[in-house]
PDB file of N, CA and C in Angstrom:
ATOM      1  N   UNK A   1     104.201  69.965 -65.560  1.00  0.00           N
ATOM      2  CA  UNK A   1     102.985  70.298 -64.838  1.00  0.00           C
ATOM      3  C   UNK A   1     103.272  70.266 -63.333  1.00  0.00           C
ATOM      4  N   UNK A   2     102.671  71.086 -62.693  1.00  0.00           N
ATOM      5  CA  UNK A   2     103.043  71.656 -61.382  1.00  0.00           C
ATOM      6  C   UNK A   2     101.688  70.634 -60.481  1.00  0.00           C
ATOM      7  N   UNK A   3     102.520  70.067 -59.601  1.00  0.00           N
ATOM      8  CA  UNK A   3     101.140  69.923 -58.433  1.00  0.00           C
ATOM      9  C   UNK A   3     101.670  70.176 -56.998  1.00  0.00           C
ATOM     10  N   UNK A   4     101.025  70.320 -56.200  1.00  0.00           N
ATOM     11  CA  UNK A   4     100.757  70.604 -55.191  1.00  0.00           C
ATOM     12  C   UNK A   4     100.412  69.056 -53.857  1.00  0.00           C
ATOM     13  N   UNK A   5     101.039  69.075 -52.825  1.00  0.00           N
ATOM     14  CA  UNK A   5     100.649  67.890 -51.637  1.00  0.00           C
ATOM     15  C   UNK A   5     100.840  68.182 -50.495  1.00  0.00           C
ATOM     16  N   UNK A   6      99.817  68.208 -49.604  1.00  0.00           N
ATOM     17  CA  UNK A   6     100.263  68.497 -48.123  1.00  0.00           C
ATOM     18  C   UNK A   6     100.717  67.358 -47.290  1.00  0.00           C
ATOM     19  N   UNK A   7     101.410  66.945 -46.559  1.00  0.00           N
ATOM     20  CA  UNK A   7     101.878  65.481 -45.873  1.00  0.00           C
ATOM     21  C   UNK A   7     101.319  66.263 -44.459  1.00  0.00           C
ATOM     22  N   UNK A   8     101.407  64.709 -43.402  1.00  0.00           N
ATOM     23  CA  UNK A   8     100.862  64.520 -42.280  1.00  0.00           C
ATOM     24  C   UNK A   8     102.092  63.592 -41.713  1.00  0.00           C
ATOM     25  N   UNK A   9     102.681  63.446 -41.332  1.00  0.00           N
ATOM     26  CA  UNK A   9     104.039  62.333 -41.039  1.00  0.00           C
ATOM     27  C   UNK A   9     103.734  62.201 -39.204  1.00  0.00           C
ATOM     28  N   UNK A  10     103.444  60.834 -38.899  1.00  0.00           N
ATOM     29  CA  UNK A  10     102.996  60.486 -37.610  1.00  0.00           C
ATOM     30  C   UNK A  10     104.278  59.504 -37.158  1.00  0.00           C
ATOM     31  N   UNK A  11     104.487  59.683 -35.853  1.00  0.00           N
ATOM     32  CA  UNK A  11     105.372  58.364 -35.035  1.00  0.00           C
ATOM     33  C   UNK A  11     106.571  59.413 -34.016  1.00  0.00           C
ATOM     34  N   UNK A  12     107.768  58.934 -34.152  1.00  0.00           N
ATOM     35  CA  UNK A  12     108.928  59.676 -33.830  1.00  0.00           C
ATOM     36  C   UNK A  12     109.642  60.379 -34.751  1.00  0.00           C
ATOM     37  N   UNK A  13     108.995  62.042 -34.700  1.00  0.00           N
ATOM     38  CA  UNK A  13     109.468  62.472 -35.757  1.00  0.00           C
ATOM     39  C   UNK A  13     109.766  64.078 -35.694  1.00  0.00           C
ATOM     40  N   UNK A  14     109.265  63.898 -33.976  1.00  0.00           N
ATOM     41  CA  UNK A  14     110.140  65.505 -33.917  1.00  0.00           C
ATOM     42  C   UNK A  14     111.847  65.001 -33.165  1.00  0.00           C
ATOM     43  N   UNK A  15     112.309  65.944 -32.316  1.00  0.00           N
ATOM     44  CA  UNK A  15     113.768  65.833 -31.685  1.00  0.00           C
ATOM     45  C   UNK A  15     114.619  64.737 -32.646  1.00  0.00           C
ATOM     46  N   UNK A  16     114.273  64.480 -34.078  1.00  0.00           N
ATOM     47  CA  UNK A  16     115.342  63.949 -34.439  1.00  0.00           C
ATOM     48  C   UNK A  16     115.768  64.094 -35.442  1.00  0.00           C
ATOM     49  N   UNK A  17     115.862  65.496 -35.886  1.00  0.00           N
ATOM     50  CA  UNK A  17     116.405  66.401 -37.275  1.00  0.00           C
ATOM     51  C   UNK A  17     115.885  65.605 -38.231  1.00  0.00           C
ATOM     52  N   UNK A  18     114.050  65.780 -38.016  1.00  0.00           N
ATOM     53  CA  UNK A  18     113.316  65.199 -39.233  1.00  0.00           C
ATOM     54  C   UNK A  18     112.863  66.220 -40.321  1.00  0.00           C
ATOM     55  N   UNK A  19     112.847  67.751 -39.456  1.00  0.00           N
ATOM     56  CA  UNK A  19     112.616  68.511 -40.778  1.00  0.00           C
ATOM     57  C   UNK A  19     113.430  69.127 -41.614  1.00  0.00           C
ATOM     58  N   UNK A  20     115.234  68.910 -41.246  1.00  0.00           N
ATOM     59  CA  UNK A  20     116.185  69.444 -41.715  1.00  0.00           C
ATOM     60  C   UNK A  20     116.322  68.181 -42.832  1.00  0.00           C
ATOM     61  N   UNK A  21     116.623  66.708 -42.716  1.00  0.00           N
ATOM     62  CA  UNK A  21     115.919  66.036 -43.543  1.00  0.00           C
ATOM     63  C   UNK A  21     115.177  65.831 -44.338  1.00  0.00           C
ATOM     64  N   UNK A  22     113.841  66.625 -44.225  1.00  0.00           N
ATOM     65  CA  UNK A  22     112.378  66.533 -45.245  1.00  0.00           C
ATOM     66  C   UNK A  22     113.129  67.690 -46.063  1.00  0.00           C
ATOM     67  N   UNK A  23     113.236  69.104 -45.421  1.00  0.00           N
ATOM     68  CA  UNK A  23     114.169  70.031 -46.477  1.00  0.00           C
ATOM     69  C   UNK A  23     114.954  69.720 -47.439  1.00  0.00           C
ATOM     70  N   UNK A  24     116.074  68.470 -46.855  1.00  0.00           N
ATOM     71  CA  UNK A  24     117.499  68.317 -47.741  1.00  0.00           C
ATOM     72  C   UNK A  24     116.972  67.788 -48.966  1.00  0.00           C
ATOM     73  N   UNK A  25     115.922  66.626 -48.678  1.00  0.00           N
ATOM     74  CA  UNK A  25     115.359  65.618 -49.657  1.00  0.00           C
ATOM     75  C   UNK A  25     114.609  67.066 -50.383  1.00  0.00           C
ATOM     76  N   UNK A  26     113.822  67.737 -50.034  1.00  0.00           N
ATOM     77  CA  UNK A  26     112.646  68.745 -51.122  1.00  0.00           C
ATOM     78  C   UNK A  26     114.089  69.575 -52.047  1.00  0.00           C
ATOM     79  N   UNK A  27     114.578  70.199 -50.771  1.00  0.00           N
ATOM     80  CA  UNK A  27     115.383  71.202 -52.206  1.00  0.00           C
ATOM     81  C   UNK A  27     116.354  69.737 -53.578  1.00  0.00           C
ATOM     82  N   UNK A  28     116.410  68.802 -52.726  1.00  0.00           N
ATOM     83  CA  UNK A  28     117.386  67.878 -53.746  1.00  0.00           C
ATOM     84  C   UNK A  28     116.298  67.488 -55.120  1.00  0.00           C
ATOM     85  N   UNK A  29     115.355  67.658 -54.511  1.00  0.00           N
ATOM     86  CA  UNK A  29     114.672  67.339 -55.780  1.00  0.00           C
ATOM     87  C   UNK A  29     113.836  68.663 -56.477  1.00  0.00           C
ATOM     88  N   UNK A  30     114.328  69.553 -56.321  1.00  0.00           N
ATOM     89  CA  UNK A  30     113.809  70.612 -56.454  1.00  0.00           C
ATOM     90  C   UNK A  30     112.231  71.064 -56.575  1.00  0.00           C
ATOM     91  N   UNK A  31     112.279  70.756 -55.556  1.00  0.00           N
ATOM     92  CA  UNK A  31     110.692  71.084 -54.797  1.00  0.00           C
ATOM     93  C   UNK A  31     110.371  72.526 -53.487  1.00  0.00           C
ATOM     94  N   UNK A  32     109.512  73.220 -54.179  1.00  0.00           N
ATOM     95  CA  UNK A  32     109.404  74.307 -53.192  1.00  0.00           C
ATOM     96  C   UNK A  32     107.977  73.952 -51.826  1.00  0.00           C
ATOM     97  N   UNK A  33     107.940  74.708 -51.212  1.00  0.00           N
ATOM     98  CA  UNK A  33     107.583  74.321 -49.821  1.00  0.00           C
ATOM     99  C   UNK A  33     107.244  74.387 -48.406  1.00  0.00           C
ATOM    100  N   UNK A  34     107.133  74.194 -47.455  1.00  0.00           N
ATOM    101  CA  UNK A  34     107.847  74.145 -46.082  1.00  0.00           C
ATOM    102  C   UNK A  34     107.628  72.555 -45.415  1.00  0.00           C
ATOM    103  N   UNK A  35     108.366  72.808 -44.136  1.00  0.00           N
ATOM    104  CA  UNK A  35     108.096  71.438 -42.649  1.00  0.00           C
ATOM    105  C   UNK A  35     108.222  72.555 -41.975  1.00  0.00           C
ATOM    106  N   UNK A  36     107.358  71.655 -40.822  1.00  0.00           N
ATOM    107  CA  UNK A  36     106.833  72.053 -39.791  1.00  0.00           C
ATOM    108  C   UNK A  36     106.872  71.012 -38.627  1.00  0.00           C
ATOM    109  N   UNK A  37     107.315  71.211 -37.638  1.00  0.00           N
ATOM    110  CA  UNK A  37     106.331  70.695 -35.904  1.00  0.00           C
ATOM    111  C   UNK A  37     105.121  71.045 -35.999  1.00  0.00           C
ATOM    112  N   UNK A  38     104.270  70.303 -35.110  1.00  0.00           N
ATOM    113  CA  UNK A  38     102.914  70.277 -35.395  1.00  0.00           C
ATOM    114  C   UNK A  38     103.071  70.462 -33.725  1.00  0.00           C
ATOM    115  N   UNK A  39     101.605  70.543 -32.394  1.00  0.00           N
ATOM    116  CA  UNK A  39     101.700  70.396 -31.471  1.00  0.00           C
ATOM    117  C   UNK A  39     101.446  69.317 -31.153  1.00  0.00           C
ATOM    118  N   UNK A  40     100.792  68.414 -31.820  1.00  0.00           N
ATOM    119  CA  UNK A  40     100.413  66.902 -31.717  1.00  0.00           C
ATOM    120  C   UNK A  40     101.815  66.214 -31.975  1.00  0.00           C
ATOM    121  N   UNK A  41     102.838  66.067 -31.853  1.00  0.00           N
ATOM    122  CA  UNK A  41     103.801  65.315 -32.369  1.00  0.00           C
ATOM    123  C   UNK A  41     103.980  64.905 -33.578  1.00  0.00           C
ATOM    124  N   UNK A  42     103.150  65.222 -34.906  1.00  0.00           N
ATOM    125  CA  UNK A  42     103.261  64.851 -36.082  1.00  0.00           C
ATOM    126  C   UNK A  42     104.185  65.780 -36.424  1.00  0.00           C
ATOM    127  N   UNK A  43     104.689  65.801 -37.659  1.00  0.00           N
ATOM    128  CA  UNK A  43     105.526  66.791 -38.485  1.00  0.00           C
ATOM    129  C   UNK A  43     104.601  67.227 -39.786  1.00  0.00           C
ATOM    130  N   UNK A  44     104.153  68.118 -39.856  1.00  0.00           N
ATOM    131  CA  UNK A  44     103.252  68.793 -41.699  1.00  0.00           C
ATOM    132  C   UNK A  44     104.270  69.200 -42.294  1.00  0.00           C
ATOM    133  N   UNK A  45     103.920  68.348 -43.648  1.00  0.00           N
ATOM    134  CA  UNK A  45     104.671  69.430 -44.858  1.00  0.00           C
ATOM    135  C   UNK A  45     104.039  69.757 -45.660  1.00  0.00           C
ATOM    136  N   UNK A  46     104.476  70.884 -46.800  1.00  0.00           N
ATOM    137  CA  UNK A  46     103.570  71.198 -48.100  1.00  0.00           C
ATOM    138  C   UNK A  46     104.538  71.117 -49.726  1.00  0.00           C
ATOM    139  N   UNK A  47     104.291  70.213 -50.200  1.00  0.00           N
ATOM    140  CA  UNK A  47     105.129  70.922 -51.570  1.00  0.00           C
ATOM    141  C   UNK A  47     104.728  70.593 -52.988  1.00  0.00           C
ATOM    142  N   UNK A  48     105.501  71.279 -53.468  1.00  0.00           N
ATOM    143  CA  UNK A  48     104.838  71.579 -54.783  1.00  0.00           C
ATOM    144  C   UNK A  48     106.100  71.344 -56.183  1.00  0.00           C
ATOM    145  N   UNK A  49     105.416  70.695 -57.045  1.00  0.00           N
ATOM    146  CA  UNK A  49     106.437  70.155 -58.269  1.00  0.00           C
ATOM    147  C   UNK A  49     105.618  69.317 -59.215  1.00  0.00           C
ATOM    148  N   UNK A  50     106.684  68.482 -59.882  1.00  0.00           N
ATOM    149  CA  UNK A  50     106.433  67.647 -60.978  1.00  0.00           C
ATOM    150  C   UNK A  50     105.742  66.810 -59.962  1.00  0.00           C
ATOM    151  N   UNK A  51     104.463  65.543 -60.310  1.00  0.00           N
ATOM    152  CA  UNK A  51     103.840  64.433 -59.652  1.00  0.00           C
ATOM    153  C   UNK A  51     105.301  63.244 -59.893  1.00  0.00           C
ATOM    154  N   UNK A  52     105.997  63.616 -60.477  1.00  0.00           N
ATOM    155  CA  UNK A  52     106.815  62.267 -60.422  1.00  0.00           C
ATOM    156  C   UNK A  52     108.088  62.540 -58.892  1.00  0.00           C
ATOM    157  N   UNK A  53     108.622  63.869 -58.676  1.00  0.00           N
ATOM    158  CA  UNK A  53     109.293  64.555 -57.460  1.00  0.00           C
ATOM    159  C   UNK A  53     108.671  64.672 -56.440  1.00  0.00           C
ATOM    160  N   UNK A  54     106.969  64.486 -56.160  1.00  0.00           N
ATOM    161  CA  UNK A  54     106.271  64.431 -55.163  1.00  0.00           C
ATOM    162  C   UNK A  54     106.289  63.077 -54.649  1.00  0.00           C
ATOM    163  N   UNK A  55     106.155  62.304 -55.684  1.00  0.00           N
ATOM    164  CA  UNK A  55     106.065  61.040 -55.427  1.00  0.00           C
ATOM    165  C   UNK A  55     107.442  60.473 -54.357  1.00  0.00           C
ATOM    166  N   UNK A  56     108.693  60.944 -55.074  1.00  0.00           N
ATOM    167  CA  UNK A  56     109.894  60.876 -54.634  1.00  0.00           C
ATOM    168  C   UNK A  56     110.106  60.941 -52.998  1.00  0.00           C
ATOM    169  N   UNK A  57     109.347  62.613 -52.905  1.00  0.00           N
ATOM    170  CA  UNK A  57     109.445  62.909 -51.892  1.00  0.00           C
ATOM    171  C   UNK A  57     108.435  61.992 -50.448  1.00  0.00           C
ATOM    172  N   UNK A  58     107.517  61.791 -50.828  1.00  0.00           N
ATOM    173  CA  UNK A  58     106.626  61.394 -49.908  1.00  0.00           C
ATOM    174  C   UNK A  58     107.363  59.970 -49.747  1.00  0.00           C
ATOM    175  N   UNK A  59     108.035  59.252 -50.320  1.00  0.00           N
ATOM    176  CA  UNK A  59     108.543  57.845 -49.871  1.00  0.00           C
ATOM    177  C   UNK A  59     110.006  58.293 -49.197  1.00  0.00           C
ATOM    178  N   UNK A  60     110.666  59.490 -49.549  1.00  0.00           N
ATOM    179  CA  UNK A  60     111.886  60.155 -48.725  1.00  0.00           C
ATOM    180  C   UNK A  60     111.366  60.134 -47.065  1.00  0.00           C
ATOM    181  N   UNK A  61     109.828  60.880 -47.470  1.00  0.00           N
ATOM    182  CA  UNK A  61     109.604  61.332 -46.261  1.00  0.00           C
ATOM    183  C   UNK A  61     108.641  59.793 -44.836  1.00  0.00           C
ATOM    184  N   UNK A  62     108.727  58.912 -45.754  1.00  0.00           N
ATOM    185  CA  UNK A  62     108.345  57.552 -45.252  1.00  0.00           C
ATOM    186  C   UNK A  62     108.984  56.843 -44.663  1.00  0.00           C
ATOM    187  N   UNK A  63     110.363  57.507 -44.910  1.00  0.00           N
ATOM    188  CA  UNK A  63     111.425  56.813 -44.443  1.00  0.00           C
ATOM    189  C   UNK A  63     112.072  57.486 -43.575  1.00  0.00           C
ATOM    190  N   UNK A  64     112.266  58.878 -43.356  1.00  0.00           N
ATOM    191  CA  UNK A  64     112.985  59.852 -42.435  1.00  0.00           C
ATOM    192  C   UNK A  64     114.014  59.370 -42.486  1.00  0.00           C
ATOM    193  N   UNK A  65     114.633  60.446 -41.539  1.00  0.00           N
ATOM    194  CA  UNK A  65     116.270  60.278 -40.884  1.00  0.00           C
ATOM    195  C   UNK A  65     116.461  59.083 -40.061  1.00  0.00           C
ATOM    196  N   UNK A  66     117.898  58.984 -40.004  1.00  0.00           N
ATOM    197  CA  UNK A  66     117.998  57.862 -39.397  1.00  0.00           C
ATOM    198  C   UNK A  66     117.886  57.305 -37.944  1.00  0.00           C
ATOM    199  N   UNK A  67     117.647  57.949 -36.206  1.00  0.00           N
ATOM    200  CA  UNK A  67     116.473  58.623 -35.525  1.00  0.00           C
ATOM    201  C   UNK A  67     115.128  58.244 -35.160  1.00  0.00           C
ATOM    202  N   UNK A  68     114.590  58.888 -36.644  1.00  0.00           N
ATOM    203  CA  UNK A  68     112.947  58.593 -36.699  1.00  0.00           C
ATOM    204  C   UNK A  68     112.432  57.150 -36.721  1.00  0.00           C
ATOM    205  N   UNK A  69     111.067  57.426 -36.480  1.00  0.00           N
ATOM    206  CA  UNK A  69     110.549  55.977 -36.458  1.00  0.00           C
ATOM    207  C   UNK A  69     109.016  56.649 -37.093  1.00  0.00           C
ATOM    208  N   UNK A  70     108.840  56.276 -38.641  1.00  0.00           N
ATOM    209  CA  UNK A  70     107.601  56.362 -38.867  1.00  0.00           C
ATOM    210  C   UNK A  70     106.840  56.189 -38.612  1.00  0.00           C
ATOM    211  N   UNK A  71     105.737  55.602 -38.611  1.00  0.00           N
ATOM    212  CA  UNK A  71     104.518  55.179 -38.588  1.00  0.00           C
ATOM    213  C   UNK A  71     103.500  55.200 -39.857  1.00  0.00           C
ATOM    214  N   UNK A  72     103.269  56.297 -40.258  1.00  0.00           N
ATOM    215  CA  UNK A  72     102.565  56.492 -41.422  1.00  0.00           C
ATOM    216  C   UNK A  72     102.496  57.966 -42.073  1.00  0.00           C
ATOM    217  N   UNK A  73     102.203  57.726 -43.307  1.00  0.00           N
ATOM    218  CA  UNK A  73     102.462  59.178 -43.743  1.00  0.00           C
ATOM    219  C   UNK A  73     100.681  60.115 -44.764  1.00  0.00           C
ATOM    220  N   UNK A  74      99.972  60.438 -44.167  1.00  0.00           N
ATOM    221  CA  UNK A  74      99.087  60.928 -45.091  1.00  0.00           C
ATOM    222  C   UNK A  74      99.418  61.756 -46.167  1.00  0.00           C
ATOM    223  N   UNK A  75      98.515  61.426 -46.661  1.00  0.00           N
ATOM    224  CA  UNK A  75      99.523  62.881 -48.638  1.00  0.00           C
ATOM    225  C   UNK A  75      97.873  63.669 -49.074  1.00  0.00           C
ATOM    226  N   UNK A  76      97.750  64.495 -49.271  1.00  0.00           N
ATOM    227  CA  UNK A  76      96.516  65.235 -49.552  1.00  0.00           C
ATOM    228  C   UNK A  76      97.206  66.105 -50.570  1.00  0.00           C
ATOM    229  N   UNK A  77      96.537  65.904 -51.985  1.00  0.00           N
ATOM    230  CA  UNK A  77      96.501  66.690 -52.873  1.00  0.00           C
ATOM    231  C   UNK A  77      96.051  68.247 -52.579  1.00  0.00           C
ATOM    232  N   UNK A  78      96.608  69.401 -53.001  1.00  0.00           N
ATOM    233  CA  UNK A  78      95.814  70.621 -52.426  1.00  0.00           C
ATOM    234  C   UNK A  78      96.461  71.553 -53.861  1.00  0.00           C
ATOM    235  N   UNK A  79      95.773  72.630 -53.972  1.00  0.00           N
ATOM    236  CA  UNK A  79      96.355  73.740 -54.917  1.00  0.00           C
ATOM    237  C   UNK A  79      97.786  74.490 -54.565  1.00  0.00           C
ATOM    238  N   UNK A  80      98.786  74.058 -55.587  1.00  0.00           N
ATOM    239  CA  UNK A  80      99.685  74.844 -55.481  1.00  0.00           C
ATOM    240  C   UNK A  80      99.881  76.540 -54.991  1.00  0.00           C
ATOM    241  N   UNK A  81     100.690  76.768 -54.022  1.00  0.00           N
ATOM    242  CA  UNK A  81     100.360  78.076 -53.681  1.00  0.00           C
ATOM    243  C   UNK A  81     101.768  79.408 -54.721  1.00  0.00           C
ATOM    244  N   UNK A  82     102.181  78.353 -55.240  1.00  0.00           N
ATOM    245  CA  UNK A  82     103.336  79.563 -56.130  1.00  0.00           C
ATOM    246  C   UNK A  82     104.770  79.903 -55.816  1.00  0.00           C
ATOM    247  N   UNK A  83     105.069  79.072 -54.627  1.00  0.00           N
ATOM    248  CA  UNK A  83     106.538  79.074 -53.715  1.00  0.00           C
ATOM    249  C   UNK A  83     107.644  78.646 -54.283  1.00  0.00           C
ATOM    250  N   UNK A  84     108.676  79.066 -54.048  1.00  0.00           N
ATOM    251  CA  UNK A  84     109.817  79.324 -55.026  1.00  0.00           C
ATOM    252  C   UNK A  84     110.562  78.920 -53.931  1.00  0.00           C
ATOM    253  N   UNK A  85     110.554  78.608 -52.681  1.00  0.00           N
ATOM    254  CA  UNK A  85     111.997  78.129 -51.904  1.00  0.00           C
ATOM    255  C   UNK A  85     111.422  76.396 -51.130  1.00  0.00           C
ATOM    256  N   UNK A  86     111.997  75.994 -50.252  1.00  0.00           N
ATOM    257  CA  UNK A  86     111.648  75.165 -49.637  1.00  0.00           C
ATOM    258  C   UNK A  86     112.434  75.789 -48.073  1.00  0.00           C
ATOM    259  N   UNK A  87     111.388  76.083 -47.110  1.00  0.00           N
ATOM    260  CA  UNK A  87     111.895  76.470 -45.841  1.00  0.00           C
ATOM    261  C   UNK A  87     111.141  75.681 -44.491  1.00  0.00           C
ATOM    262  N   UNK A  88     112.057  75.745 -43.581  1.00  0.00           N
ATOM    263  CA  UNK A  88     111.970  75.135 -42.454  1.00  0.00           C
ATOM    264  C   UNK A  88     111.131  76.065 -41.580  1.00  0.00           C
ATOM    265  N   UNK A  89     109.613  75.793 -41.103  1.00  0.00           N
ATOM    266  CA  UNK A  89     108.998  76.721 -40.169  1.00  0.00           C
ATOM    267  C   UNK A  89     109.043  76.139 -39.180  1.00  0.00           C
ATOM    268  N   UNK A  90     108.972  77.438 -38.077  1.00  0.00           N
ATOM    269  CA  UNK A  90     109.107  77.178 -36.630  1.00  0.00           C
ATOM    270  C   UNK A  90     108.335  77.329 -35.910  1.00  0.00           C
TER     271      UNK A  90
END
């Protein structure tokens, strides 16, 4: 069963190859997707998979690269949109 999660990732989490990171972790678990810069300094992501690979991911993404400095991570359930890659937007 397929679900769908949008993340919110707050703290130090741009300039420090946090979304080439959130990528490595989504495609490793084979999760489709994107990350993003936000203009607020947060980082958004979206992805979509098994609830047990989401789960995975959102504590990957709790933790970032090594760099980052979390803070906190929001997770919002949302409808899968049908995406087949995991890509880095700019």
């Amino acid at each position: 069963m397929k679900e769908a999660r949008r993340y919110r990732v707050h703290g130090r989490v741009q300039g420090v190859g946090y979304r080439v990171f959130a990528a490595t972790c989504a495609r490793a678990l084979g999760l489709a997707g994107w990350v993003a810069n936000r203009p607020d300094g947060t980082v958004e992501a979206y992805a979509e998979g098994p609830p047990d690979r989401l789960a995975e991911f959102e504590f990957d993404l709790s933790r970032g690269p090594r760099f980052a400095r979390v803070e906190r991570v929001e997770s919002t359930p949302v409808e899968p949109e049908g995406m087949d890659t995991f890509e880095i937007r700019h």
